[in-house]
C-alpha atoms as a PDB file:
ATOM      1  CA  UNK A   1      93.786 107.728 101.862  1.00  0.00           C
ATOM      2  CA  UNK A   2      91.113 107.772 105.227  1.00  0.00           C
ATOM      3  CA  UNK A   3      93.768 107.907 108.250  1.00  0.00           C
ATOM      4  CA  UNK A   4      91.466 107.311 110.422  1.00  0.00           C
ATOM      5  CA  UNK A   5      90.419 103.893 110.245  1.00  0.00           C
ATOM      6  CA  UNK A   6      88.013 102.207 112.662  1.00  0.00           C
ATOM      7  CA  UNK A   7      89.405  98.760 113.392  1.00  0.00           C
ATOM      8  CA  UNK A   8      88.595  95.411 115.711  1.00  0.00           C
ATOM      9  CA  UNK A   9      90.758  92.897 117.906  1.00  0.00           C
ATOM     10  CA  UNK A  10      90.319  89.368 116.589  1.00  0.00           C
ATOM     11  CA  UNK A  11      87.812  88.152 119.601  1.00  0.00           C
ATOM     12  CA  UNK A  12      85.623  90.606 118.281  1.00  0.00           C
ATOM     13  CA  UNK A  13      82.249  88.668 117.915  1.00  0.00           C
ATOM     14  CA  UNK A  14      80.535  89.020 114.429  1.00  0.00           C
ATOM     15  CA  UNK A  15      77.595  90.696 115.665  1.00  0.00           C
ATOM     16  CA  UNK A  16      78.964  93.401 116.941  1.00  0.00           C
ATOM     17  CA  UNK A  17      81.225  93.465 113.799  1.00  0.00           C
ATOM     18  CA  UNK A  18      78.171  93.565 111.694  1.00  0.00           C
ATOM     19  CA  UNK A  19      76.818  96.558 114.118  1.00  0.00           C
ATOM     20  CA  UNK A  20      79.528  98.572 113.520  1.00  0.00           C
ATOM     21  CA  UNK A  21      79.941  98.672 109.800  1.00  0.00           C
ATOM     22  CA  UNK A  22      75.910  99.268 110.138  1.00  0.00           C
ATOM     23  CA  UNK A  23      76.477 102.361 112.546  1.00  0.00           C
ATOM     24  CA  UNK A  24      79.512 103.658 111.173  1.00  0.00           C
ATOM     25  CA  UNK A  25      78.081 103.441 107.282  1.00  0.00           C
ATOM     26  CA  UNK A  26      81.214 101.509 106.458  1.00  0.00           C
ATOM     27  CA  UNK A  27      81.998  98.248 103.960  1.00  0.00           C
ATOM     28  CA  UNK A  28      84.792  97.032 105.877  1.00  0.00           C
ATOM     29  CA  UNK A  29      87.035  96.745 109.037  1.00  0.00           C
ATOM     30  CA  UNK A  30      90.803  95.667 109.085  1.00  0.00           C
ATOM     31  CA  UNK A  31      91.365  92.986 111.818  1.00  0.00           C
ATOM     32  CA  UNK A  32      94.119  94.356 114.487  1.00  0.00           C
ATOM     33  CA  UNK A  33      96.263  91.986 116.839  1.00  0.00           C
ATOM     34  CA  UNK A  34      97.795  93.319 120.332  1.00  0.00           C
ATOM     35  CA  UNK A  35     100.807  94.709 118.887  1.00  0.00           C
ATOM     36  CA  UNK A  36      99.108  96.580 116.643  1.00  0.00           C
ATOM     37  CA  UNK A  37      99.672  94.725 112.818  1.00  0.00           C
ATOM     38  CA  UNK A  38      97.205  93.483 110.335  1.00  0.00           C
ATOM     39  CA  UNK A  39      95.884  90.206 110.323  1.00  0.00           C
ATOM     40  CA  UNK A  40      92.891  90.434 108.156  1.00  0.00           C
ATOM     41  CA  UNK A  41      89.829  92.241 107.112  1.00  0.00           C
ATOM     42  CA  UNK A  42      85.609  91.578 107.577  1.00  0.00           C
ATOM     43  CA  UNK A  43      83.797  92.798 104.924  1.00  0.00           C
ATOM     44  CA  UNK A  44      80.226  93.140 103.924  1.00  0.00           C
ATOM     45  CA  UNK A  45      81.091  89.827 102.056  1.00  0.00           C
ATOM     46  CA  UNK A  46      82.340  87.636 104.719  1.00  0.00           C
ATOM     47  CA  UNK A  47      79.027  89.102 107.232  1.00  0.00           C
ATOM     48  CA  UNK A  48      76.778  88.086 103.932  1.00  0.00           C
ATOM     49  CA  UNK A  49      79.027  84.662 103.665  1.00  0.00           C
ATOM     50  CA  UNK A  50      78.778  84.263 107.618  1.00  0.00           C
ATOM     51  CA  UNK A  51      74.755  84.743 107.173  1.00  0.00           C
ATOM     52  CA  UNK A  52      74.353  82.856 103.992  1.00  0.00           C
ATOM     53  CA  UNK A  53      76.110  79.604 105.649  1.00  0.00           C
ATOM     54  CA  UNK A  54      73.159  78.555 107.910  1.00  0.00           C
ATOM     55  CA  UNK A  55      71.221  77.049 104.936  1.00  0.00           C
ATOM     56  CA  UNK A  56      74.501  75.052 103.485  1.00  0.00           C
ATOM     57  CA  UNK A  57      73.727  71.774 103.084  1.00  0.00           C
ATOM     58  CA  UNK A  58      75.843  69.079 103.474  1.00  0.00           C
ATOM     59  CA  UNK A  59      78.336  67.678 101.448  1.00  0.00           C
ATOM     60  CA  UNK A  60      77.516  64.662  99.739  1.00  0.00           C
ATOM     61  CA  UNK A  61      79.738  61.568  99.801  1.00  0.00           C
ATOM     62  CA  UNK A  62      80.862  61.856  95.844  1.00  0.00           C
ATOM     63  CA  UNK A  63      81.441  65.321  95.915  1.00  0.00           C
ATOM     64  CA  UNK A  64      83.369  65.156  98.733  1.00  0.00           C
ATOM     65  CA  UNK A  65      85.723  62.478  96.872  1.00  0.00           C
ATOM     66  CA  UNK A  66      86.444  65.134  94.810  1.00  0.00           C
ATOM     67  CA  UNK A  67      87.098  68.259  97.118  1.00  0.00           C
ATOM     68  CA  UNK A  68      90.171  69.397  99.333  1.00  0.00           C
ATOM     69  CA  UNK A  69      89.212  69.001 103.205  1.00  0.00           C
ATOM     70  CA  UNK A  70      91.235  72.087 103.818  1.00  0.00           C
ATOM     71  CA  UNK A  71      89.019  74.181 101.928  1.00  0.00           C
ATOM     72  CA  UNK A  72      86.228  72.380 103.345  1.00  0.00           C
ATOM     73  CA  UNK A  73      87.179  72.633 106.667  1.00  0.00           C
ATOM     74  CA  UNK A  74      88.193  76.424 106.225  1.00  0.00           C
ATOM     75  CA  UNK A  75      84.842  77.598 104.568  1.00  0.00           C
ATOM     76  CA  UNK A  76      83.337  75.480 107.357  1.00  0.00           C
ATOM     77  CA  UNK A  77      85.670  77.741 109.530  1.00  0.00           C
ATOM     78  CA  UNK A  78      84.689  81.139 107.811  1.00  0.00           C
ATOM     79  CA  UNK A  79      80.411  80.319 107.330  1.00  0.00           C
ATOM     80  CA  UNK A  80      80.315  79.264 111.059  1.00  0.00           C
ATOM     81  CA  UNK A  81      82.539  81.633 113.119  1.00  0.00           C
ATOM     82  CA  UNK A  82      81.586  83.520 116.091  1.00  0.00           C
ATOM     83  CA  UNK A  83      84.557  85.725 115.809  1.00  0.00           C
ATOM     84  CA  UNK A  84      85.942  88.827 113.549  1.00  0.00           C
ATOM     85  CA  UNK A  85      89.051  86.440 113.487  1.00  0.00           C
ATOM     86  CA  UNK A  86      86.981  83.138 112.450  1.00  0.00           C
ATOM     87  CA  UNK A  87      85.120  85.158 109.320  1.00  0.00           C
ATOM     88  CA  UNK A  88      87.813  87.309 108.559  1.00  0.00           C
ATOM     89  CA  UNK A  89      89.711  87.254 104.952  1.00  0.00           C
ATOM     90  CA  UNK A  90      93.236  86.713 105.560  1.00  0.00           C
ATOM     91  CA  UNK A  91      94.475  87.469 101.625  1.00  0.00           C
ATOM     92  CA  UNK A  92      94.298  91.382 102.659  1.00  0.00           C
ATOM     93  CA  UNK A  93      96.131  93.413  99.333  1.00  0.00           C
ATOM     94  CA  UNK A  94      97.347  96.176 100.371  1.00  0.00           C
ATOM     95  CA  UNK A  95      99.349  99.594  99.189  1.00  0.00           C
ATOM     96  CA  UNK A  96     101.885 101.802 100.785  1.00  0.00           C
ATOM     97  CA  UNK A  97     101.868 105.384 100.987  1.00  0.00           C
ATOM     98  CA  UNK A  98     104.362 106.135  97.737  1.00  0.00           C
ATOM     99  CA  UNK A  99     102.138 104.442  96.017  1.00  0.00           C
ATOM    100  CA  UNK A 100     100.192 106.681  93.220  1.00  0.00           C
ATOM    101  CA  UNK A 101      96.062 106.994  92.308  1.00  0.00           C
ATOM    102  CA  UNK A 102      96.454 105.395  89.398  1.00  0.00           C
ATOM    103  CA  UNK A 103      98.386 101.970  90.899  1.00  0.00           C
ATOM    104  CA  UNK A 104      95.550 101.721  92.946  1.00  0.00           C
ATOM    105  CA  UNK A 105      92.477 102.494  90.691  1.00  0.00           C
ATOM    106  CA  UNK A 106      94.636  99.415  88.630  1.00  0.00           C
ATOM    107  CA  UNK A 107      94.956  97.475  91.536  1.00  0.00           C
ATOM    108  CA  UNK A 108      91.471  97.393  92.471  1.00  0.00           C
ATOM    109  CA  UNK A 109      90.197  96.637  89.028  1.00  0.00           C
ATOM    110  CA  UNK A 110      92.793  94.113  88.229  1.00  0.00           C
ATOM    111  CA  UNK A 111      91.953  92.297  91.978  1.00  0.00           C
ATOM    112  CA  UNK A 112      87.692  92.760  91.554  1.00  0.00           C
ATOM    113  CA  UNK A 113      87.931  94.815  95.795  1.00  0.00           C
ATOM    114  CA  UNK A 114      86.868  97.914  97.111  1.00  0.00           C
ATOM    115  CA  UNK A 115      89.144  99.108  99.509  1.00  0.00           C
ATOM    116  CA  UNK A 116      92.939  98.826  99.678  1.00  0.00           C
ATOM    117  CA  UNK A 117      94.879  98.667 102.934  1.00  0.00           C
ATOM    118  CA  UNK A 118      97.899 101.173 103.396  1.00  0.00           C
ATOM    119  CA  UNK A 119     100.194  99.497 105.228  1.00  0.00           C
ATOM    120  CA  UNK A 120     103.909 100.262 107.061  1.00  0.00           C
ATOM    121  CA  UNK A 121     105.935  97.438 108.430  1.00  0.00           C
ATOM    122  CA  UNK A 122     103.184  95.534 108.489  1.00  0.00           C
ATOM    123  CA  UNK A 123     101.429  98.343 110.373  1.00  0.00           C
ATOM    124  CA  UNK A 124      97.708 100.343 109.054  1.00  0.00           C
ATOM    125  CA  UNK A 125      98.919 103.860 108.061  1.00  0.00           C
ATOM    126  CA  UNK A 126      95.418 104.525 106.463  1.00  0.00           C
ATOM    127  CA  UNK A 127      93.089 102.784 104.081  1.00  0.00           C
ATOM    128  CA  UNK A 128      91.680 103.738 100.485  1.00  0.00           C
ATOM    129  CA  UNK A 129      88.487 103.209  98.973  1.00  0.00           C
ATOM    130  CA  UNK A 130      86.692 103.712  95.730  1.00  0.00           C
ATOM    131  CA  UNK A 131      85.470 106.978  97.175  1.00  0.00           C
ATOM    132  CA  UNK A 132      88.858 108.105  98.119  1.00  0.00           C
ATOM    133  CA  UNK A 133      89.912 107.514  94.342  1.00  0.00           C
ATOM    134  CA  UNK A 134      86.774 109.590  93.006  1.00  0.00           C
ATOM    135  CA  UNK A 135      87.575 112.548  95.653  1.00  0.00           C
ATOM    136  CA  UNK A 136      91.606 112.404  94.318  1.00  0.00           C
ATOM    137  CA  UNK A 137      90.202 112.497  90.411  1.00  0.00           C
ATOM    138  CA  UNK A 138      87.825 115.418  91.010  1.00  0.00           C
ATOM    139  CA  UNK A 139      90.330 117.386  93.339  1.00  0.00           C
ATOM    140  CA  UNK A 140      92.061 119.908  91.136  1.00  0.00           C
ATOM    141  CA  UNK A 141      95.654 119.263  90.417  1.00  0.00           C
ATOM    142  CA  UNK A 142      98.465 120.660  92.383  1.00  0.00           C
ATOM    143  CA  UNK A 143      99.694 123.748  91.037  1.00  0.00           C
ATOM    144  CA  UNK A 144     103.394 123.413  90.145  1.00  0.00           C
ATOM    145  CA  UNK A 145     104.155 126.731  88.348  1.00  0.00           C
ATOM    146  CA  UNK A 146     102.821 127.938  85.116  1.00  0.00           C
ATOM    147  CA  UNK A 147     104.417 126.211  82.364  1.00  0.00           C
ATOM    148  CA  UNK A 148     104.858 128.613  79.093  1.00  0.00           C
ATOM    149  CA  UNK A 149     102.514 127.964  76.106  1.00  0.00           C
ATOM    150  CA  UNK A 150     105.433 126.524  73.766  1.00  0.00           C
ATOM    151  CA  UNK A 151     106.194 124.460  76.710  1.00  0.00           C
ATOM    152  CA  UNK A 152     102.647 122.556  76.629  1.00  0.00           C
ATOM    153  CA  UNK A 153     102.697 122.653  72.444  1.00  0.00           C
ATOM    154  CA  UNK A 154     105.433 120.643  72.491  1.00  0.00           C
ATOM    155  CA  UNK A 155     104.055 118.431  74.941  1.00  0.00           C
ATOM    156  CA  UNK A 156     100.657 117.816  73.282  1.00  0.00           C
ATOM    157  CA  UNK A 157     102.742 117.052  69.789  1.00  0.00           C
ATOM    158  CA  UNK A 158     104.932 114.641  71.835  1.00  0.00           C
ATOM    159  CA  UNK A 159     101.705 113.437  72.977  1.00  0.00           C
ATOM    160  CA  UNK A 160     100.135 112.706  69.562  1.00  0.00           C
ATOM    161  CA  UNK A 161     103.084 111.473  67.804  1.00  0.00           C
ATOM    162  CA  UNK A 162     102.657 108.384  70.040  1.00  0.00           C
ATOM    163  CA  UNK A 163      99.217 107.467  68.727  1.00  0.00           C
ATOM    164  CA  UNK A 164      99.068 105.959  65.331  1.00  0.00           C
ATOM    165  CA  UNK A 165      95.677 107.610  64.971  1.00  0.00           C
ATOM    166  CA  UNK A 166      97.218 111.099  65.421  1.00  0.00           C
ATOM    167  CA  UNK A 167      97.705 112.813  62.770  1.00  0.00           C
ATOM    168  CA  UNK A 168     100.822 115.755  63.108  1.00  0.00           C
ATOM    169  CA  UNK A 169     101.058 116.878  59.265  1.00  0.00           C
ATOM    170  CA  UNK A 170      97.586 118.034  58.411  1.00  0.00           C
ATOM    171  CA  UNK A 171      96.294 118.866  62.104  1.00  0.00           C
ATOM    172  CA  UNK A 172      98.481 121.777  63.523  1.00  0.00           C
ATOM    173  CA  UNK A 173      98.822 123.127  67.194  1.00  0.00           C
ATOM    174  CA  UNK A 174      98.768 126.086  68.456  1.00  0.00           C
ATOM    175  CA  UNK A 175      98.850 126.984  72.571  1.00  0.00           C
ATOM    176  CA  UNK A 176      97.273 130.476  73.974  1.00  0.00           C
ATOM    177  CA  UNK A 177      97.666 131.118  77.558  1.00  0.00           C
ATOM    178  CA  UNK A 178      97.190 127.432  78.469  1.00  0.00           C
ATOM    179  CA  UNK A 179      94.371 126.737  75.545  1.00  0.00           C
ATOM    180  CA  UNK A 180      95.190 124.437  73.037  1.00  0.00           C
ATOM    181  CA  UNK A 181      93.965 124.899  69.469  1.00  0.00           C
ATOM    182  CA  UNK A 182      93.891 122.457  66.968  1.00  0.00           C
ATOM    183  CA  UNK A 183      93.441 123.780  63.253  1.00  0.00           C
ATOM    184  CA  UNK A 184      93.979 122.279  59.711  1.00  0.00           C
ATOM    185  CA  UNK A 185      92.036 119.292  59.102  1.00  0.00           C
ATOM    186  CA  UNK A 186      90.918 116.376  60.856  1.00  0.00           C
ATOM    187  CA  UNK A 187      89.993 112.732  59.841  1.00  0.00           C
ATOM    188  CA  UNK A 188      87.064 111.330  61.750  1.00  0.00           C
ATOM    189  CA  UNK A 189      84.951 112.748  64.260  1.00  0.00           C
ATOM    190  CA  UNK A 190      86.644 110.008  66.762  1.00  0.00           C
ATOM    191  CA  UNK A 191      90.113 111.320  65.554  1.00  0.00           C
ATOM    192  CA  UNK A 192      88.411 114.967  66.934  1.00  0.00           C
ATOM    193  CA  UNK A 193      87.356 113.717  70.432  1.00  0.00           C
ATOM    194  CA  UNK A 194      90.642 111.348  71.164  1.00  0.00           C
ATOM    195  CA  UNK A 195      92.826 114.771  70.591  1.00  0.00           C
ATOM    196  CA  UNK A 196      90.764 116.839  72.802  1.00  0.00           C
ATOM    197  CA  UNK A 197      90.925 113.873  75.721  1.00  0.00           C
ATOM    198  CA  UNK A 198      94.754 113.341  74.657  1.00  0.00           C
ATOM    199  CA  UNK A 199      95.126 117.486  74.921  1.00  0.00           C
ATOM    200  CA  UNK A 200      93.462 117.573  78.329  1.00  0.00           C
ATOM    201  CA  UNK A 201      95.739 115.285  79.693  1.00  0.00           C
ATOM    202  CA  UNK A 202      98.879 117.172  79.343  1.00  0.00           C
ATOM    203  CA  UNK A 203      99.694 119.159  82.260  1.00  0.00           C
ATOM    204  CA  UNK A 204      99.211 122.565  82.157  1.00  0.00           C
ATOM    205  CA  UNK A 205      96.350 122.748  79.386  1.00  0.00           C
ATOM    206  CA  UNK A 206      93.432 124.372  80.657  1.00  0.00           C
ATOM    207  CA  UNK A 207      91.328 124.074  77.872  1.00  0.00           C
ATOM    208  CA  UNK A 208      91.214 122.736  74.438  1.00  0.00           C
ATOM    209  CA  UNK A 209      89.437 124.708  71.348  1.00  0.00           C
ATOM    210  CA  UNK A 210      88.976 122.770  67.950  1.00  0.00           C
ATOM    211  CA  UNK A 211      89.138 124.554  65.023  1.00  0.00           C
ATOM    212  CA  UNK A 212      89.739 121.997  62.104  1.00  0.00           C
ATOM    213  CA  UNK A 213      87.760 121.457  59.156  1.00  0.00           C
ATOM    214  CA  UNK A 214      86.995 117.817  57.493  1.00  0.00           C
ATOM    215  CA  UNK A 215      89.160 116.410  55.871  1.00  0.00           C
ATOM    216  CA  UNK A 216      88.800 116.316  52.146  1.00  0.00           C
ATOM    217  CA  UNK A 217      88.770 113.779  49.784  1.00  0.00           C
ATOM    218  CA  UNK A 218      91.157 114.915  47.799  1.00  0.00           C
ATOM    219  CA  UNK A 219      94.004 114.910  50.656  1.00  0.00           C
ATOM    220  CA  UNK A 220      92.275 110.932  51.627  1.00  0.00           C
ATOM    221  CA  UNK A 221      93.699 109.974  48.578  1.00  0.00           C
ATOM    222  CA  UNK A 222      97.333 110.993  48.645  1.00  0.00           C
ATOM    223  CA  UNK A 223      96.982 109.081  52.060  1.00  0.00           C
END
């Protein structure tokens, strides 16, 4: 996560919101109270919502049969506001700091955002972004030890036994200071490059080496 997050009281007006994810080359900026919790975030969004609301027209008399007049009244509220706290997107999801890379890369997919709060008590410990994610998945690994090569064999056979698609009888493994080498035969061409993405994966491996041949038709048949 980015500690050190720039952030706004609520009376902040939305001009000098919008100037300061302009200067500061940033998408977003939590929304502080005086004793220091969360009560929302502006984003690019709400700024573009906030600009886009001076041509709304108004609502006509049959649609307006039809609608809530708490959301009307709210987007009324968040198009017209002067104020960080007026714009501001309340709904803020948010993460703690146990929380792992991959809970968050499946947060922000699942929830369609950009940025994740990290939050304490109700307090901003830090905040995570797209880029954050992409810096953790290129970062190497943490080193934990060197685990032997018998170790990681077992590990990538573990490994393929789970996939249906893996085949354990006619593929065999073998591990040489950390490189894993696949010989025998192998299905498909697909079968080849989900084994050397399902080797990589397996701590420890730091490097995979095919050296399987196609499988014949004879062997297809007693399949």
């Amino acid at each position: 996560m980015t500690p050190d997050v720039v952030t706004v009281p609520p009376e902040t007006p939305v001009v000098a919101v919008a100037r300061l994810l302009a200067e500061r080359g940033i998408s977003a900026v939590p929304v502080l109270d005086k004793a220091g919790k969360v009560m929302g975030i502006v984003t690019e969004a709400d700024l573009i919502r906030r600009l886009a609301g001076a041509e709304d027209q108004p609502v006509g008399w049959l649609r307006s049969l039809f609608s809530d007049p708490g959301d009307q009244a709210a987007r009324y509220a968040r198009t017209h506001g002067s104020t960080a706290e007026e714009i501001m997107t309340e709904h803020v999801v948010s993460v703690t700091e146990a929380d792992t890379a991959p809970h968050i890369a499946h947060l922000m997919e699942e929830k369609g955002i950009r940025r994740v709060l990290v939050l304490q008590d109700g307090r901003l410990k830090g905040i995570v972004s797209r880029a954050d994610l992409l810096r953790a998945l290129v970062s190497p690994p943490k080193e934990e030890g060197e685990l032997s090569d018998e170790r990681i064999r077992q590990a990538v056979l573990a490994a393929m036994r789970k996939e249906p698609w893996a085949d354990t009888f006619y593929t065999l493994v073998e591990v040489r200071d950390g490189v894993v080498e696949f010989h025998g035969f192998m299905r498909t061409e697909q079968v080849r490059r989900g084994l050397k993405v399902l080797a990589e994966q397996v701590p420890g491996v730091k490097g995979v080496e095919d050296n399987t041949q196609p499988m014949p038709t004879y062997l297809y048949a007693g399949m």
